[in-house]
C-alpha atoms as a PDB file:
ATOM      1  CA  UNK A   1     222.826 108.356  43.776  1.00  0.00           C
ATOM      2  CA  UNK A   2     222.408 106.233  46.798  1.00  0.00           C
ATOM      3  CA  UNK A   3     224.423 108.078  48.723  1.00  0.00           C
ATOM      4  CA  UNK A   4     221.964 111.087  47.725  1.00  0.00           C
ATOM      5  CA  UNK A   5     218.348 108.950  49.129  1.00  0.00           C
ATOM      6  CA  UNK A   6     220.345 108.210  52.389  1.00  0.00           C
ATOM      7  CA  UNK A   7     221.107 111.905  53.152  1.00  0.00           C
ATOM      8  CA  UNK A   8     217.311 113.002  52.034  1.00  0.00           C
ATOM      9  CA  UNK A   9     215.841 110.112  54.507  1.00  0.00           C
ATOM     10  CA  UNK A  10     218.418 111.232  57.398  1.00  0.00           C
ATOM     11  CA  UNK A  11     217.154 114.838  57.283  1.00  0.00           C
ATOM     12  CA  UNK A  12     213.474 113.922  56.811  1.00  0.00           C
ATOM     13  CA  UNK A  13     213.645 111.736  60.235  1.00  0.00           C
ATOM     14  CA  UNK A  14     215.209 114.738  62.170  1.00  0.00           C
ATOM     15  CA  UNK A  15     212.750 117.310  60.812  1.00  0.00           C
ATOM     16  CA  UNK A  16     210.095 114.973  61.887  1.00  0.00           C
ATOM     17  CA  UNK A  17     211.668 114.513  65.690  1.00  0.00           C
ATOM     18  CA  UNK A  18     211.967 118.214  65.720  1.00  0.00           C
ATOM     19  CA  UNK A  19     208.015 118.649  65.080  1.00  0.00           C
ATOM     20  CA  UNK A  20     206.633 116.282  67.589  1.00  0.00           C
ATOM     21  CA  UNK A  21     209.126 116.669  70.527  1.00  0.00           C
ATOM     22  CA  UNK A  22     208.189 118.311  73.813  1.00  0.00           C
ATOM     23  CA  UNK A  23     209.593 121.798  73.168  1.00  0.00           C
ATOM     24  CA  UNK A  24     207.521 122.242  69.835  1.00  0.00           C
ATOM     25  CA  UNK A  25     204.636 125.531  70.121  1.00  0.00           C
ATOM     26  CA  UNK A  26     201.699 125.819  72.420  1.00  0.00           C
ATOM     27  CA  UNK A  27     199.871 123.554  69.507  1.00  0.00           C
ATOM     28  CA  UNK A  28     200.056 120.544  71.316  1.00  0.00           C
ATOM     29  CA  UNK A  29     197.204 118.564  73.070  1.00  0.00           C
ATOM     30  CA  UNK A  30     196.531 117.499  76.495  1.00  0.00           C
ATOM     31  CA  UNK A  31     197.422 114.134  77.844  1.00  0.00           C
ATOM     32  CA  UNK A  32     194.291 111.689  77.105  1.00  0.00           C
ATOM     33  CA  UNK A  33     194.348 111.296  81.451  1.00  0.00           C
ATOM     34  CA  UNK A  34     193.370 114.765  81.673  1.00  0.00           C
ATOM     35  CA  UNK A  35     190.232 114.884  78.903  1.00  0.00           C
ATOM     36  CA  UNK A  36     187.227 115.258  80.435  1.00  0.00           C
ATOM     37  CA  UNK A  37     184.883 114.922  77.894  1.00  0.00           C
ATOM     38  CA  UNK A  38     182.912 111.948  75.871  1.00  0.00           C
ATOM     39  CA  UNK A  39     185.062 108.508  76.191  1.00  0.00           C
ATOM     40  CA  UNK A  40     182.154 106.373  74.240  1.00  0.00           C
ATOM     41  CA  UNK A  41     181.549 103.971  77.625  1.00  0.00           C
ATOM     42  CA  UNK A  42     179.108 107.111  79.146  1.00  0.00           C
ATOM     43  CA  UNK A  43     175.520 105.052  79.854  1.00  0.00           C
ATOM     44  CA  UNK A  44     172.266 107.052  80.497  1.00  0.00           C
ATOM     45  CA  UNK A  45     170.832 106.846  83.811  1.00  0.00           C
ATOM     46  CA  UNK A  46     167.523 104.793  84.253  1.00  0.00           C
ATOM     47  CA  UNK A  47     164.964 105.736  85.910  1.00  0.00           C
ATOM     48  CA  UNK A  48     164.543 104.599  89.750  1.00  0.00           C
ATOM     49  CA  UNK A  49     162.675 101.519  89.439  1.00  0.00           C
ATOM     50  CA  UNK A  50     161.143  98.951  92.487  1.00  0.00           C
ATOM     51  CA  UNK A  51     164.232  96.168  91.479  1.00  0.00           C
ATOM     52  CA  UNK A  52     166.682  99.200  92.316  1.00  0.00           C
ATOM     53  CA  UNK A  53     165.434 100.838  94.859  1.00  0.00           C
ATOM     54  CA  UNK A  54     162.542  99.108  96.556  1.00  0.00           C
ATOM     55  CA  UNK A  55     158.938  99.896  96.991  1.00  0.00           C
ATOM     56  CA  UNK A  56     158.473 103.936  96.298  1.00  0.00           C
ATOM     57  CA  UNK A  57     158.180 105.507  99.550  1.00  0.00           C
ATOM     58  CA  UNK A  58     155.403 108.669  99.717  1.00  0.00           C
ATOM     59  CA  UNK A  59     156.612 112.028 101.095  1.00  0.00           C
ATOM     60  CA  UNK A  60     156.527 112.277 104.590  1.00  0.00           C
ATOM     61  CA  UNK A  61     153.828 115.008 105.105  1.00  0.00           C
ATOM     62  CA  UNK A  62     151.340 113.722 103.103  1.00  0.00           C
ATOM     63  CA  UNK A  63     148.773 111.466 105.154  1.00  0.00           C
ATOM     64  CA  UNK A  64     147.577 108.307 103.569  1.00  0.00           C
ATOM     65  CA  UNK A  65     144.714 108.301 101.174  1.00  0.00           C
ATOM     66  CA  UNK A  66     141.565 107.074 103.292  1.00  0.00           C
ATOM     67  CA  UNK A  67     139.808 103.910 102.864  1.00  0.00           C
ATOM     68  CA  UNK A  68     136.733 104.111 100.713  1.00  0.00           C
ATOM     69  CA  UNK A  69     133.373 104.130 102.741  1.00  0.00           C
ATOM     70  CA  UNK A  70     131.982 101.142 102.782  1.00  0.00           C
ATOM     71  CA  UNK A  71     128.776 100.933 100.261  1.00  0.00           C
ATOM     72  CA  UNK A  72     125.703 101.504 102.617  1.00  0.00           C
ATOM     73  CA  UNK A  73     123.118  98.360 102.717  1.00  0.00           C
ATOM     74  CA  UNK A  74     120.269  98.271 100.534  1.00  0.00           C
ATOM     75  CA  UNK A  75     116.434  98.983 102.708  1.00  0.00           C
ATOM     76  CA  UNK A  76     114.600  95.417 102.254  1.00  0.00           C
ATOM     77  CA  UNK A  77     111.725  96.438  99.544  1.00  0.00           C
ATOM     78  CA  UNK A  78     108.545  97.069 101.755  1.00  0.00           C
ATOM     79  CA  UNK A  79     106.363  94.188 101.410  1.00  0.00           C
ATOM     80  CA  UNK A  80     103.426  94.636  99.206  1.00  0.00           C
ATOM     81  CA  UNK A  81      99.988  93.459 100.857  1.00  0.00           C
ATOM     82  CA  UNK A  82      98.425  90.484  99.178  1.00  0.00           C
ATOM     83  CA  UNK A  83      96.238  91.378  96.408  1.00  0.00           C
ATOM     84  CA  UNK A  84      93.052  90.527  95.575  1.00  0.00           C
ATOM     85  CA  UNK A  85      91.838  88.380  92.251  1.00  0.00           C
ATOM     86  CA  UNK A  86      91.078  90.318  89.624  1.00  0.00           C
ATOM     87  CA  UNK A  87      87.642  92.246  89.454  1.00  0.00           C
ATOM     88  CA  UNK A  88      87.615  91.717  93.329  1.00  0.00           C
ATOM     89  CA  UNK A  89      87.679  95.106  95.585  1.00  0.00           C
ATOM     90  CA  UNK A  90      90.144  94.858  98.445  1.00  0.00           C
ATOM     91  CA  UNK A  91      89.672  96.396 101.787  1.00  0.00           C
ATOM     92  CA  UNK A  92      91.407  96.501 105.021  1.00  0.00           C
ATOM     93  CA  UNK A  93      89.729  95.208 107.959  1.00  0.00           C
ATOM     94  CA  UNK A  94      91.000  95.007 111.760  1.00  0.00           C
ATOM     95  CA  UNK A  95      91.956  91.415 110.868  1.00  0.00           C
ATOM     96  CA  UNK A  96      93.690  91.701 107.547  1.00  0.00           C
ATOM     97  CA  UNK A  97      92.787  92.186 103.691  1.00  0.00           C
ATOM     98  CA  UNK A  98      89.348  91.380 102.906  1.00  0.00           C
ATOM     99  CA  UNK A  99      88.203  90.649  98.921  1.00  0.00           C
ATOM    100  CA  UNK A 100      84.808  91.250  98.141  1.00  0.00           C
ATOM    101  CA  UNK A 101      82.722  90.619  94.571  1.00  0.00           C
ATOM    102  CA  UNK A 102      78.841  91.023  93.655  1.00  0.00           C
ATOM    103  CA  UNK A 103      77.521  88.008  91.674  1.00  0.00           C
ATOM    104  CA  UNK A 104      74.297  87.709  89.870  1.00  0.00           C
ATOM    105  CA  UNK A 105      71.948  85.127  90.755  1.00  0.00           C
ATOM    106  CA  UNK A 106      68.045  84.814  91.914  1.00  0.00           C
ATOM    107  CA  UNK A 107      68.844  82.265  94.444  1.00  0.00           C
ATOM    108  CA  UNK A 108      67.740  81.972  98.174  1.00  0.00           C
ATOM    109  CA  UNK A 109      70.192  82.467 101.075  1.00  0.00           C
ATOM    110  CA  UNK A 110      71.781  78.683 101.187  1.00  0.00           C
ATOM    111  CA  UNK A 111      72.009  78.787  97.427  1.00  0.00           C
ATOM    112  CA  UNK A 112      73.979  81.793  97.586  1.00  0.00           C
ATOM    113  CA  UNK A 113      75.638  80.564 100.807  1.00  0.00           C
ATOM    114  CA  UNK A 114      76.975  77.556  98.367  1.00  0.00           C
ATOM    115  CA  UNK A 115      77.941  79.350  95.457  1.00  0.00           C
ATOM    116  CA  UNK A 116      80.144  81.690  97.382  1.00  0.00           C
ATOM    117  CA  UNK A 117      82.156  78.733  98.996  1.00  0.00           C
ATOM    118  CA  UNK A 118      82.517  77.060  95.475  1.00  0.00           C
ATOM    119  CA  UNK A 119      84.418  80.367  95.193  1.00  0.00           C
ATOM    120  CA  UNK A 120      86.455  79.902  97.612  1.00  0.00           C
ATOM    121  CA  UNK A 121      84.188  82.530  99.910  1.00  0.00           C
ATOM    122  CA  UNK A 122      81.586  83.032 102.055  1.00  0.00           C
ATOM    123  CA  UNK A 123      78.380  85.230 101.963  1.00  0.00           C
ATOM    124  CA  UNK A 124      80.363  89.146 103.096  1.00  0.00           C
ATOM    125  CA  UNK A 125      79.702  91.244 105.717  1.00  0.00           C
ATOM    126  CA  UNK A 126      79.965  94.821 106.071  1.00  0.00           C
ATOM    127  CA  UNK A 127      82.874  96.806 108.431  1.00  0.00           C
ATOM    128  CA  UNK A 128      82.265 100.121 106.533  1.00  0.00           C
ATOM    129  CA  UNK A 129      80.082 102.354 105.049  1.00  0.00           C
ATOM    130  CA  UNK A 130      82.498 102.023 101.429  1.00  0.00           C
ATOM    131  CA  UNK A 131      82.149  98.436 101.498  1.00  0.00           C
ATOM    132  CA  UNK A 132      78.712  98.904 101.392  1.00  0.00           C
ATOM    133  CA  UNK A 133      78.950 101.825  98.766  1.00  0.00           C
ATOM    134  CA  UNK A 134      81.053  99.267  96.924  1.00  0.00           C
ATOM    135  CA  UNK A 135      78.292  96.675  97.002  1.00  0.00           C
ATOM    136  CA  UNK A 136      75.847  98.951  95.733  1.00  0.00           C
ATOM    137  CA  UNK A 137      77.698  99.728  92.637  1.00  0.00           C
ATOM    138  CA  UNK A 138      78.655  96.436  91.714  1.00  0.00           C
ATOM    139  CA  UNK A 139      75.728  95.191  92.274  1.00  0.00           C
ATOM    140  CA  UNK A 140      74.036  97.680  89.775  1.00  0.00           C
ATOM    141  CA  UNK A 141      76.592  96.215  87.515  1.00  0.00           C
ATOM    142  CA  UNK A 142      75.734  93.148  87.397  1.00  0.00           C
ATOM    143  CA  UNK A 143      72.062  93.389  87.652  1.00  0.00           C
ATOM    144  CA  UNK A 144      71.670  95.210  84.501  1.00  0.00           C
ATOM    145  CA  UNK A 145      69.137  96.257  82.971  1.00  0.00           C
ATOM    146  CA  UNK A 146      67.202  96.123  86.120  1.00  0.00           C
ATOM    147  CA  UNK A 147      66.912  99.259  88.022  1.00  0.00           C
ATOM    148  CA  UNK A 148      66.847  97.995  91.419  1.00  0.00           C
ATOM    149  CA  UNK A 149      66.829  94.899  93.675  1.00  0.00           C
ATOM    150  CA  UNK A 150      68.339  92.948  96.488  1.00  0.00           C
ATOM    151  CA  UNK A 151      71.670  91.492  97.618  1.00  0.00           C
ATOM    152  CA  UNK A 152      72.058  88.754  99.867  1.00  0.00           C
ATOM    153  CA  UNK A 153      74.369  89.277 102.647  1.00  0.00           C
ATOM    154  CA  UNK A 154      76.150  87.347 105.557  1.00  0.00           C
ATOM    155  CA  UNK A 155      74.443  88.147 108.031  1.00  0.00           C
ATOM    156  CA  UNK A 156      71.212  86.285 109.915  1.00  0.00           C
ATOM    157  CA  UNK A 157      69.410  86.714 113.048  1.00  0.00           C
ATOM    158  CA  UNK A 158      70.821  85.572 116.523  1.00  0.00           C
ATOM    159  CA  UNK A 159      68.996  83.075 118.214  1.00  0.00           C
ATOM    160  CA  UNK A 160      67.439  84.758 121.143  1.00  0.00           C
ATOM    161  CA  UNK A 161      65.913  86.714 118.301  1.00  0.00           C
ATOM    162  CA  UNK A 162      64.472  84.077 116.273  1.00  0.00           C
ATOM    163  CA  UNK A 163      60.140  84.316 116.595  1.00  0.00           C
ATOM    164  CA  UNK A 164      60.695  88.464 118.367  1.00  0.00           C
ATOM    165  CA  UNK A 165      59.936  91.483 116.516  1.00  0.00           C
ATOM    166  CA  UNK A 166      61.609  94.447 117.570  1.00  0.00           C
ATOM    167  CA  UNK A 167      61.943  94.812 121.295  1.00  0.00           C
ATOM    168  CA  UNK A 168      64.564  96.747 123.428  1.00  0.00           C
ATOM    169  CA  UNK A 169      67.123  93.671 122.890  1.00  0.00           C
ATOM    170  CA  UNK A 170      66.193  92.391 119.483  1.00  0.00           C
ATOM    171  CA  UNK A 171      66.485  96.090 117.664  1.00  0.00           C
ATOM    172  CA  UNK A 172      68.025  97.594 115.087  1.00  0.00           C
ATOM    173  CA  UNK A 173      71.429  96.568 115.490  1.00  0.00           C
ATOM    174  CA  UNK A 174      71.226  93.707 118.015  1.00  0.00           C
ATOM    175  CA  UNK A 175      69.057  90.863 116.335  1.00  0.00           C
ATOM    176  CA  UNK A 176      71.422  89.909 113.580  1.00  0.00           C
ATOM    177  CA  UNK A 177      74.790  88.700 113.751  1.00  0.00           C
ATOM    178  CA  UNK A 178      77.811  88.738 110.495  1.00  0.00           C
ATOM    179  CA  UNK A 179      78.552  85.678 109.624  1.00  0.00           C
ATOM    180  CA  UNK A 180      81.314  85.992 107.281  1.00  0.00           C
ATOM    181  CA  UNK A 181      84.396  85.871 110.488  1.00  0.00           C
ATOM    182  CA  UNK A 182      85.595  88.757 109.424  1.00  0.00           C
ATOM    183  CA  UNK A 183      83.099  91.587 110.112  1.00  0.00           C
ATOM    184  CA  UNK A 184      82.468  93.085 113.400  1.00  0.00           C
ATOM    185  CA  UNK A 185      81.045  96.258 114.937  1.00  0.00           C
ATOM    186  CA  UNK A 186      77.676  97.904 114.088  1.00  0.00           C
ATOM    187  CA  UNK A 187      78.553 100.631 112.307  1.00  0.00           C
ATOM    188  CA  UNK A 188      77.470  98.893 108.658  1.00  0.00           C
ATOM    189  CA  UNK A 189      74.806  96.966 110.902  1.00  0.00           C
ATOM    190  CA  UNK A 190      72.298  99.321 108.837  1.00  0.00           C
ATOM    191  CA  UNK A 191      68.519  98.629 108.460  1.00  0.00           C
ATOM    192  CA  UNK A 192      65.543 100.386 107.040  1.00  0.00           C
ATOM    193  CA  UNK A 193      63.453 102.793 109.702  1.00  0.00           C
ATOM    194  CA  UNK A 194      61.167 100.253 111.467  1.00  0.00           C
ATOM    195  CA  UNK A 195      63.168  97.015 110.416  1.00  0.00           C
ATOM    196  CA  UNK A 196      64.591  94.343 111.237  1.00  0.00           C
ATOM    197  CA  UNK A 197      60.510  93.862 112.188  1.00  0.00           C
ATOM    198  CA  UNK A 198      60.167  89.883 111.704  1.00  0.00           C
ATOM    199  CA  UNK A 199      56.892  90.882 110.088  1.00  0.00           C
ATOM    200  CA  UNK A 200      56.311  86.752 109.402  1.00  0.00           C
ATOM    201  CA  UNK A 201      58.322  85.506 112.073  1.00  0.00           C
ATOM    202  CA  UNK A 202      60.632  83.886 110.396  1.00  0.00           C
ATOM    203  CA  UNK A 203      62.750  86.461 108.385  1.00  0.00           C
ATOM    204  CA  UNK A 204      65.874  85.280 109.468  1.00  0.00           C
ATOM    205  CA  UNK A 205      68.190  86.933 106.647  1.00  0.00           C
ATOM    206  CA  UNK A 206      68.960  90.231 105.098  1.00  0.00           C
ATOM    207  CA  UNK A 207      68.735  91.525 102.031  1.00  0.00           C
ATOM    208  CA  UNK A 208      70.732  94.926 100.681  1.00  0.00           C
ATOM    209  CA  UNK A 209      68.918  97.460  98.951  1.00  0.00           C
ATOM    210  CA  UNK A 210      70.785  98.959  95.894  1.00  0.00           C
ATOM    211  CA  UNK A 211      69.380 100.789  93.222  1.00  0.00           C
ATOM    212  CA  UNK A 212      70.909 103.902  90.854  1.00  0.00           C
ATOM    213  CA  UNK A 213      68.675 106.686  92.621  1.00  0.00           C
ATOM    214  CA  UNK A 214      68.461 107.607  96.478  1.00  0.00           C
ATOM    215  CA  UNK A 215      65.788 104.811  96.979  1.00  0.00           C
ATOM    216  CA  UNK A 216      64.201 101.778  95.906  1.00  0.00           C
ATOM    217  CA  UNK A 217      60.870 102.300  94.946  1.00  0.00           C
ATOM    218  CA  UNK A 218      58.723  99.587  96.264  1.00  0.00           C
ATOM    219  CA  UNK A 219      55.431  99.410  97.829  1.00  0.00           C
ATOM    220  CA  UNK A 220      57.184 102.237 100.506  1.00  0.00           C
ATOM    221  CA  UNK A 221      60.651 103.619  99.808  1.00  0.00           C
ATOM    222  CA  UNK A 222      63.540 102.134 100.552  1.00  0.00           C
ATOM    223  CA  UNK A 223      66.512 103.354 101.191  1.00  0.00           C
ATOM    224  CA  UNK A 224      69.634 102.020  98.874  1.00  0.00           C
ATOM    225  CA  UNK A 225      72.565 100.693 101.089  1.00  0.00           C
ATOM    226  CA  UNK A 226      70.149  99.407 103.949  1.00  0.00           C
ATOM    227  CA  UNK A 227      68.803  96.453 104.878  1.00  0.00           C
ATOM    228  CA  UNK A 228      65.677  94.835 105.318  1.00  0.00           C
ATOM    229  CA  UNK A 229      65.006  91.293 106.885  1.00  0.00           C
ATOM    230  CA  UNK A 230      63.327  88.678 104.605  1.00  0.00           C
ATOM    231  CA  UNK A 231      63.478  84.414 104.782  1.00  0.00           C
ATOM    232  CA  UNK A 232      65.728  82.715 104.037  1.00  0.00           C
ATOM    233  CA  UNK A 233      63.570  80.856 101.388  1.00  0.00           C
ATOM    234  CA  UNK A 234      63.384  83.427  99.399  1.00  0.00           C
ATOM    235  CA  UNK A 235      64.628  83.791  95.676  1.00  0.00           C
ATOM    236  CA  UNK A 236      63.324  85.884  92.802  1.00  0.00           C
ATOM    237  CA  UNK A 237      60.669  82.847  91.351  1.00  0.00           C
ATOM    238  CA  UNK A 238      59.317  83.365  95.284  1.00  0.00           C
ATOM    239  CA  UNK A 239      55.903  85.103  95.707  1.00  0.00           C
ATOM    240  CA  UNK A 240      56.713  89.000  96.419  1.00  0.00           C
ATOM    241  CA  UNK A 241      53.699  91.457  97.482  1.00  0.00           C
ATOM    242  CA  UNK A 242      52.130  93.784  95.022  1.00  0.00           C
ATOM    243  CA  UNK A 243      54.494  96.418  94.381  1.00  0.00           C
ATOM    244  CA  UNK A 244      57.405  94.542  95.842  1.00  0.00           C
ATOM    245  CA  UNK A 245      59.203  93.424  92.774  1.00  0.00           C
ATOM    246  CA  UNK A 246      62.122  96.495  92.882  1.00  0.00           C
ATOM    247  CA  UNK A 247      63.092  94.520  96.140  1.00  0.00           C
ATOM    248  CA  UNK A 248      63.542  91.352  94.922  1.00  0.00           C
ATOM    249  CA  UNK A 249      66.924  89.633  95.727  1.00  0.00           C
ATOM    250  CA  UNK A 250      68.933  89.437  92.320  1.00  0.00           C
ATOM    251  CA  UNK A 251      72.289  89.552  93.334  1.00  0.00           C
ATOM    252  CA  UNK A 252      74.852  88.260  96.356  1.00  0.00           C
ATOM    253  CA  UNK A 253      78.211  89.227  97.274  1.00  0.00           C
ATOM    254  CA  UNK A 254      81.087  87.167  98.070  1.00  0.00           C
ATOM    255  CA  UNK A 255      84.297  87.895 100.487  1.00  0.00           C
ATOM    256  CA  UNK A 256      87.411  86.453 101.732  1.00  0.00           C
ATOM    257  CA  UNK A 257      90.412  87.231 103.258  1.00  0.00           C
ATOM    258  CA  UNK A 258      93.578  87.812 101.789  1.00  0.00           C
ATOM    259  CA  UNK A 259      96.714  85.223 101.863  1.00  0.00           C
ATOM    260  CA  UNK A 260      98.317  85.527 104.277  1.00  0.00           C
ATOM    261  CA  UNK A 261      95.582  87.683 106.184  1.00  0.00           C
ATOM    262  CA  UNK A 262      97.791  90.690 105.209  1.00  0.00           C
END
């Protein structure tokens, strides 16, 4: 029986040299050296990155992007001229702003005179014929419900003047003076036809007509936005001629110039 196991395991170990030796069939495989395929060390290749390779470089023939343009400056906001207070009118004079403002009051001229530089003002002058035209309406304004009257104004008559009616120097636009520093010129220098005429020698100050018609209808008609030459004295409680009442002074108008004199 033994003997039996020894030959089987004797023929078994030459069958199995047989199979596996070099000259078996074309079954057999290709040295591991010569396999070309998967080994399981095979890593993916990364991406370039700036630790491998350095800083990215661009392609030669495309220029460098160009700076952005700097942001252009901002224009300085255009000053605004200085205003006027409230429910004053603001013109422009050769000197700067100029506020103006119709107050009521049946003063005489150094009462009105004070009252304006309590404001801050002086009695106004005239540069234009709007100012005027401005005068006139505010006046009416305040002077409600009468229909007419008189508005003191900065102006009085120049010394050489003082005593003389109308003569070739002392006329129309020559024998009073605006006394406001701001005013000059003659072309609001306006009077009535045959006035400034010093009828009692002493009418040394001026008086603006205004009214809401074309004239002021006193003893003779007056034009609105002209002048005529009265005392200085005089106030509303003064004695006025028969017929002169629509004249009366009932008003004055204030001015000043603007901060700044802008």
């Amino acid at each position: 029986m033994k003997f039996t196991i020894f030959i089987f395991l004797c023929f078994s170990t030459l069958s199995s040299a047989i199979y596996f030796g070099g000259g078996g069939s074309g079954n057999s495989y290709p040295s591991e050296s010569h396999y070309d395929g998967y080994d399981g060390d095979y890593e993916p290749q990364r991406p370039p990155t700036y630790d491998n390779y350095g800083p990215p470089h661009r392609p030669p023939h495309r220029p460098p992007p160009r700076p952005y343009p700097a942001p252009r400056p901002h224009p300085a906001p255009t000053a605004r001229p200085p205003s006027c207070p409230k429910g004053w009118y603001r013109t422009q004079r050769e000197y700067g702003g100029w506020c103006m403002k119709v107050f009521a009051g049946t003063v005489d001229h150094p009462t009105a005179e004070k009252l304006c530089r309590a404001k801050g003002a002086v009695l106004s002058g005239f540069r234009t014929k709007t100012e005027i035209n401005f005068v006139i309406g505010d006046g009416m304004s305040v002077i409600l419900p009468q229909p007419s009257g008189g508005v003191w104004v900065g102006v009085k008559r120049v010394p050489r003047c003082i005593g003389q009616h109308l003569t070739g120097t002392c006329n129309a636009t020559h024998s009073f003076y605006w006394t406001d520093g701001s005013a000059n010129g003659y072309e609001a220098m306006k009077f009535q036809p045959n006035e400034p005429d010093n009828k009692g020698g002493n009418e040394n100050c001026a008086l603006l007509m205004i009214s809401y018609g074309p004239f002021v209808p006193a003893e003779h008609r007056l034009n609105i936005g002209q002048m005529i030459d009265v005392p200085c004295s005089q106030n509303a409680n003064s004695y006025w001629p028969p017929g002169s009442k629509p004249r009366q002074n009932r008003a004055y108008v204030c001015g000043f110039r603007t901060q700044g004199y802008g």
